[in-house]
C-alpha atoms as a PDB file:
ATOM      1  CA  UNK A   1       0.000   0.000   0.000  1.00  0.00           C
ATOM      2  CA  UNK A   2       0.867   3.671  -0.655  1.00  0.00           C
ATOM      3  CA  UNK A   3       1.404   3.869   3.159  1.00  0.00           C
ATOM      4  CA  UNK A   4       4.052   1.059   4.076  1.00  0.00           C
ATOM      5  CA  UNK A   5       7.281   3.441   4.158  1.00  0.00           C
ATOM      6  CA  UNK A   6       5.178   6.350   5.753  1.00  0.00           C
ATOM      7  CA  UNK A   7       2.855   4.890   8.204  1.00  0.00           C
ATOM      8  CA  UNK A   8       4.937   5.265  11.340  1.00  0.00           C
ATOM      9  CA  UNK A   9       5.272   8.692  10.596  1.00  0.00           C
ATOM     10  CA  UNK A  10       2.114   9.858   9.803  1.00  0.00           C
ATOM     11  CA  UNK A  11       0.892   8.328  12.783  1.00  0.00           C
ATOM     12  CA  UNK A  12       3.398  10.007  14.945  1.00  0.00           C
ATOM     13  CA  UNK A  13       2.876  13.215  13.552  1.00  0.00           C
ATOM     14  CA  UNK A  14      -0.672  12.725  13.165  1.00  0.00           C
ATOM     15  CA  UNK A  15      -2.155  11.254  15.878  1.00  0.00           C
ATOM     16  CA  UNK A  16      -1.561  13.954  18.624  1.00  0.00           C
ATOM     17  CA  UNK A  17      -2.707  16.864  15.860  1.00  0.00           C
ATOM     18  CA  UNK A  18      -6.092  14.803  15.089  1.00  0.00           C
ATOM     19  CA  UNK A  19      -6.499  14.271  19.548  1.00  0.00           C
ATOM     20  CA  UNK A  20      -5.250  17.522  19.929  1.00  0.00           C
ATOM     21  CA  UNK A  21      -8.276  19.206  17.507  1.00  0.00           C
ATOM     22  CA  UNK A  22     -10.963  16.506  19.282  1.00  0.00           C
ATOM     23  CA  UNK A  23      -9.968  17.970  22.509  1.00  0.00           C
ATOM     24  CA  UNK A  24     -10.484  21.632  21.730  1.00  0.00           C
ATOM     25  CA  UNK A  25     -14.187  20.552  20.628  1.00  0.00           C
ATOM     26  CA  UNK A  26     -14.517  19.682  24.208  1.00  0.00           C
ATOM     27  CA  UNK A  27     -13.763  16.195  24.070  1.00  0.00           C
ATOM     28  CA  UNK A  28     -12.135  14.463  27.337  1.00  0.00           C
ATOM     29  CA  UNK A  29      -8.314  13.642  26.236  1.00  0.00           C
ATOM     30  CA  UNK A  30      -9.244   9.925  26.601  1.00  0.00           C
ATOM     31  CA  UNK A  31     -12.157   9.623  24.442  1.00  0.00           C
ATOM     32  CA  UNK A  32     -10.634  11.918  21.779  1.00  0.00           C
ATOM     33  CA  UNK A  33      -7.370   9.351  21.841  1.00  0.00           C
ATOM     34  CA  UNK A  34     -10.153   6.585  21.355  1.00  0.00           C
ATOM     35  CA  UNK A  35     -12.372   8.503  18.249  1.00  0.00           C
ATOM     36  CA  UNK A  36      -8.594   8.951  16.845  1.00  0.00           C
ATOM     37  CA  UNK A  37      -7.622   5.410  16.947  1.00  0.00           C
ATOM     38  CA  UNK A  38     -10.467   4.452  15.683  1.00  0.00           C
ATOM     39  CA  UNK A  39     -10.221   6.573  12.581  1.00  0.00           C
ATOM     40  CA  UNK A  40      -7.004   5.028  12.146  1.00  0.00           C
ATOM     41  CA  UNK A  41      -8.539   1.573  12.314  1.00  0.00           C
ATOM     42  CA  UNK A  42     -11.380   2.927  10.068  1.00  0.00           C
ATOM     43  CA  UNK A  43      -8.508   3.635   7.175  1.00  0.00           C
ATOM     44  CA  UNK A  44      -6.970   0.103   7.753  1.00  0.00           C
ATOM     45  CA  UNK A  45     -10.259  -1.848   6.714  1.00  0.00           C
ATOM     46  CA  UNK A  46     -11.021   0.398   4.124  1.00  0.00           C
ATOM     47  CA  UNK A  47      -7.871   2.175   2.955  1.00  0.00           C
ATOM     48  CA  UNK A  48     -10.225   3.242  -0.946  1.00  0.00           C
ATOM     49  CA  UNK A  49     -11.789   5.907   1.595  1.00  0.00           C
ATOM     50  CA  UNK A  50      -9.221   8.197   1.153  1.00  0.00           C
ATOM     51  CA  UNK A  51      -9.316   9.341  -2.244  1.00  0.00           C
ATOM     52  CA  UNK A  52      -6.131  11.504  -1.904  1.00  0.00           C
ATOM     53  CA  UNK A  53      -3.169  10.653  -0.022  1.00  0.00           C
ATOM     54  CA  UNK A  54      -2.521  14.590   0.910  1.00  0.00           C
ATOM     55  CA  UNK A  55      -5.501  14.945   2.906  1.00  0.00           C
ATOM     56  CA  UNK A  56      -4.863  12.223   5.126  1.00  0.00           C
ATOM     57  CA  UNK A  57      -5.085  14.983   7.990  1.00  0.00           C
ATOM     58  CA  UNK A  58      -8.224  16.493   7.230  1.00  0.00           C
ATOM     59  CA  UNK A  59      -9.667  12.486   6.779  1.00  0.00           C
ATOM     60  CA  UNK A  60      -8.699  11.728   9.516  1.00  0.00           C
ATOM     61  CA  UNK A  61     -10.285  14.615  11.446  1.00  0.00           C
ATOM     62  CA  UNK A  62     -13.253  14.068   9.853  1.00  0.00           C
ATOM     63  CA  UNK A  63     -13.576  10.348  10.483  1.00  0.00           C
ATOM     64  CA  UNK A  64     -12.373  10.937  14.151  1.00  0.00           C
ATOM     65  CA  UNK A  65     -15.250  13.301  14.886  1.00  0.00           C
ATOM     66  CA  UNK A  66     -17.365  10.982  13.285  1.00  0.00           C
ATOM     67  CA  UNK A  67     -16.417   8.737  15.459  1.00  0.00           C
ATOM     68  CA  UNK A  68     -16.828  10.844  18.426  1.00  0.00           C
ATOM     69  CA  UNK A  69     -20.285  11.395  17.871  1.00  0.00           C
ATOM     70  CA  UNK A  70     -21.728   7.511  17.481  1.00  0.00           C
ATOM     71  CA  UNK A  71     -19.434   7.344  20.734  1.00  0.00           C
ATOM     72  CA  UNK A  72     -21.622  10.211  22.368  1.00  0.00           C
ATOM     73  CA  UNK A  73     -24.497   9.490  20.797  1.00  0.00           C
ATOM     74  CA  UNK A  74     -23.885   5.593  22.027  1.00  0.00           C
ATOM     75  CA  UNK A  75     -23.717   6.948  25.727  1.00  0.00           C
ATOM     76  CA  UNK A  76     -26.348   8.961  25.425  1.00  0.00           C
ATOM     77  CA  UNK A  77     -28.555   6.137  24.476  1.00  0.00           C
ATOM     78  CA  UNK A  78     -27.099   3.778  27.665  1.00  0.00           C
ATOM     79  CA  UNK A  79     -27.831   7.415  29.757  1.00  0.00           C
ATOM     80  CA  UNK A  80     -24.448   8.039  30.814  1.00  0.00           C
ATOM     81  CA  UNK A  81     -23.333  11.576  30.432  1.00  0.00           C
ATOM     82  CA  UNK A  82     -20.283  12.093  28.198  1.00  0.00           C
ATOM     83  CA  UNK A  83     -16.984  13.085  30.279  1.00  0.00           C
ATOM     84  CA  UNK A  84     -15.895  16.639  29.986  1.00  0.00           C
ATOM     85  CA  UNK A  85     -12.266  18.073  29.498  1.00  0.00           C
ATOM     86  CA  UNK A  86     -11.261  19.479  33.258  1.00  0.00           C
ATOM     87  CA  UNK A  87     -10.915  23.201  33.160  1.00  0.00           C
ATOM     88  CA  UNK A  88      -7.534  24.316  33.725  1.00  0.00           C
ATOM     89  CA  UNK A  89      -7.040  26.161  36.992  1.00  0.00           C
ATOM     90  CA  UNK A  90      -6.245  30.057  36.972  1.00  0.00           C
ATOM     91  CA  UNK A  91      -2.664  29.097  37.868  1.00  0.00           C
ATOM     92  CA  UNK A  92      -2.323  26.556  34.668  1.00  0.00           C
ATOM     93  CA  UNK A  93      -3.817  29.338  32.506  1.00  0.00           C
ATOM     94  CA  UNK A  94      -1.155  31.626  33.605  1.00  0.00           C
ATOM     95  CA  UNK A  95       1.415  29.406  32.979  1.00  0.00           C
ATOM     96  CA  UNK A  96       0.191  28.400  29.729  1.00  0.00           C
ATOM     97  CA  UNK A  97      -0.301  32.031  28.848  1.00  0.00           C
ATOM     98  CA  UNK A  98       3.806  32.528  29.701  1.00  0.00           C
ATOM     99  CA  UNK A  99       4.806  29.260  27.781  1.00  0.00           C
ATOM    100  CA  UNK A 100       2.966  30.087  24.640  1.00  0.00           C
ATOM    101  CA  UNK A 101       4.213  33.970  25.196  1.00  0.00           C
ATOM    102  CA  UNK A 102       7.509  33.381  25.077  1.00  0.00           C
ATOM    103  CA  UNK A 103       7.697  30.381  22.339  1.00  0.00           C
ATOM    104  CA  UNK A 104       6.365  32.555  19.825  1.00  0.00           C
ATOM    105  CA  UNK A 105       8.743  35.584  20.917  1.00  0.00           C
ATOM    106  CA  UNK A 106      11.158  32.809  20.182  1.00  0.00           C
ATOM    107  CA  UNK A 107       9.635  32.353  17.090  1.00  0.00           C
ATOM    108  CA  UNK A 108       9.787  35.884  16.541  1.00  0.00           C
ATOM    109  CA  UNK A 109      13.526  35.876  16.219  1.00  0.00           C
ATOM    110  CA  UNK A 110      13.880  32.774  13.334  1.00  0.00           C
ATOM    111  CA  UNK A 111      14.712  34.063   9.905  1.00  0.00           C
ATOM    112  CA  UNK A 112      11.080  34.759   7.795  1.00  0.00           C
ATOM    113  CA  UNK A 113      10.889  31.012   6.305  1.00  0.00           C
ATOM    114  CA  UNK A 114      11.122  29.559   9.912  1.00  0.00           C
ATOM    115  CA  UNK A 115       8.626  31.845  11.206  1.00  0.00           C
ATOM    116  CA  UNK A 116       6.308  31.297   7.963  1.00  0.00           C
ATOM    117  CA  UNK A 117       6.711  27.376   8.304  1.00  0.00           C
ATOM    118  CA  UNK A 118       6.338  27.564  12.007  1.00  0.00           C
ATOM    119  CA  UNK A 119       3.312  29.597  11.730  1.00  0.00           C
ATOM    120  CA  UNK A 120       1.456  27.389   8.937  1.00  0.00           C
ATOM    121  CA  UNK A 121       1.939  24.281  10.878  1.00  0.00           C
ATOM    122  CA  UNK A 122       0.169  25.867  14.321  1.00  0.00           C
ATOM    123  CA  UNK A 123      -2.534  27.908  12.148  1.00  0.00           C
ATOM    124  CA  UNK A 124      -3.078  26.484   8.746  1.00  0.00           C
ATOM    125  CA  UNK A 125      -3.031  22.458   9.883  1.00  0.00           C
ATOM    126  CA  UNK A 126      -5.467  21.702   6.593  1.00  0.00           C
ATOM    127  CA  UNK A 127      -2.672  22.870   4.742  1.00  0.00           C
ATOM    128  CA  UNK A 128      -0.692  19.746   3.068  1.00  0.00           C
ATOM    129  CA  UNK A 129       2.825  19.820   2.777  1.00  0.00           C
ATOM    130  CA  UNK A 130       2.665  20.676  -0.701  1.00  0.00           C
ATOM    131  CA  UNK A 131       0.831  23.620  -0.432  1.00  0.00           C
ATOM    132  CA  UNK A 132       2.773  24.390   2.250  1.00  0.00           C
ATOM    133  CA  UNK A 133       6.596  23.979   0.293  1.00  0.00           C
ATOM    134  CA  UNK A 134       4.357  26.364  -2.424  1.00  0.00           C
ATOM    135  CA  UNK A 135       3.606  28.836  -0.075  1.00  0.00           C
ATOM    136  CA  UNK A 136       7.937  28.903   1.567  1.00  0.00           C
ATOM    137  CA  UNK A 137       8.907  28.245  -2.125  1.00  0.00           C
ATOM    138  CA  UNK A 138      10.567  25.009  -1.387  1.00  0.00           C
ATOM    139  CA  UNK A 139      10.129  21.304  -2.251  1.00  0.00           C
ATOM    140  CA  UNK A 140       7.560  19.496  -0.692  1.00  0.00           C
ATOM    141  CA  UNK A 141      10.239  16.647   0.262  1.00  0.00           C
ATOM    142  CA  UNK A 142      12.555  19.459   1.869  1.00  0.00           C
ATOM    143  CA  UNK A 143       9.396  20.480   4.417  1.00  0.00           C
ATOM    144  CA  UNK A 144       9.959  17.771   7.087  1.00  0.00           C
ATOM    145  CA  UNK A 145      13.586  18.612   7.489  1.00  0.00           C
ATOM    146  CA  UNK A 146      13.311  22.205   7.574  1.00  0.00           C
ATOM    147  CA  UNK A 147      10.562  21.489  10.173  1.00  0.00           C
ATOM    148  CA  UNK A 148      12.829  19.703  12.351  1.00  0.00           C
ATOM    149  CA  UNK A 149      15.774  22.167  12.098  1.00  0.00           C
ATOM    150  CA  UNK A 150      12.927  24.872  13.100  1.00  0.00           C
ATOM    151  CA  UNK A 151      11.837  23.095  15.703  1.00  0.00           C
ATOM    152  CA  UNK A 152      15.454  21.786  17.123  1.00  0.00           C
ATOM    153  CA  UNK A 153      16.205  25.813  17.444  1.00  0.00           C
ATOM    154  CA  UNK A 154      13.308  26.545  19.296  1.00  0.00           C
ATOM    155  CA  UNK A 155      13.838  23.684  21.311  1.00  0.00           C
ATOM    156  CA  UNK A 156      17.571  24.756  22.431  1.00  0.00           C
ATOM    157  CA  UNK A 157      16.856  28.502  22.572  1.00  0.00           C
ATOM    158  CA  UNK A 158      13.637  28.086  25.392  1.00  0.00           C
ATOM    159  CA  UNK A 159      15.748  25.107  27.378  1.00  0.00           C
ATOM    160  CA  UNK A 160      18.612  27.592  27.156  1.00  0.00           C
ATOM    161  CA  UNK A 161      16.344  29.824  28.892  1.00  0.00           C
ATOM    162  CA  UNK A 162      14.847  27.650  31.578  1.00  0.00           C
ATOM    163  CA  UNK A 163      12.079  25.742  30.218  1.00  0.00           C
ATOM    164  CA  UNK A 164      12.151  22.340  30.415  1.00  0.00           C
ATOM    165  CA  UNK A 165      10.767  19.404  27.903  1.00  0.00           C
ATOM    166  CA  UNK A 166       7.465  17.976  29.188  1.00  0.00           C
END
């Protein structure tokens, strides 16, 4: 299948993106993890579903909320009440606030085709990689690596300044 060389990595680099859009719908983190796997699972039995390999992503997403609602709906019916993302306490928030603050002041300070790629990846995730390589005016196939050299420099510069991985 068109998959077999880039499974493990679209799963690594997709899963948490398809939980982490589940959970901001006001899924709990658990049940989100669940309605992604089974999207997953969903492209296993019938891999003809997805027409074209570069929106895997946005597939995904759709499938996964899909999913999320027979699982809701599926409680709802058994009367059990769905559980609910905790709300972050007022001292989380602030923290978060700081975190996020100073990562994209960090970002701030890459040269422009960092900060563009950096940028599309938090803010444009429909986008696929070769619409984004269009839009830096590189190769699709060079995107991955000049992701991880972004994110490598990042990652030094805020653990140079005190915060930790985690």
């Amino acid at each position: 299948m068109w998959w077999d060389e880039d499974w493990d990595d679209a799963v690594r680099r997709l899963f948490p993106a398809v939980v982490r859009r589940l959970v901001a719908r006001h899924l709990a983190e658990a049940d989100a993890q669940d309605a992604c796997q089974e999207a997953w699972l969903e492209l296993l039995r019938k891999p003809c579903a997805l027409r074209d390999r570069d929106r895997l992503e946005a597939w995904l997403c759709t499938t996964a909320r899909r999913c999320s609602a027979r699982m809701i709906a599926r409680r709802a019916r058994e009367g059990a009440a769905p559980p609910r993302s905790p709300e972050p306490s007022p001292e989380t928030r602030v923290v978060l606030a700081e975190r996020d603050q100073k990562l994209w002041s960090v970002v701030a300070d890459l040269p422009d085709r960092s900060r563009r790629l950096l940028y599309l990846l938090a803010h444009r995730p429909e986008l696929s990689i070769a619409q984004i390589a269009a839009d830096l005016g590189v190769s699709p196939a060079s995107v991955a690596t000049l992701r991880r050299r972004c994110c490598e420099r990042v990652r030094r510069r805020l653990q140079a300044e005190g915060f930790q991985r985690g």
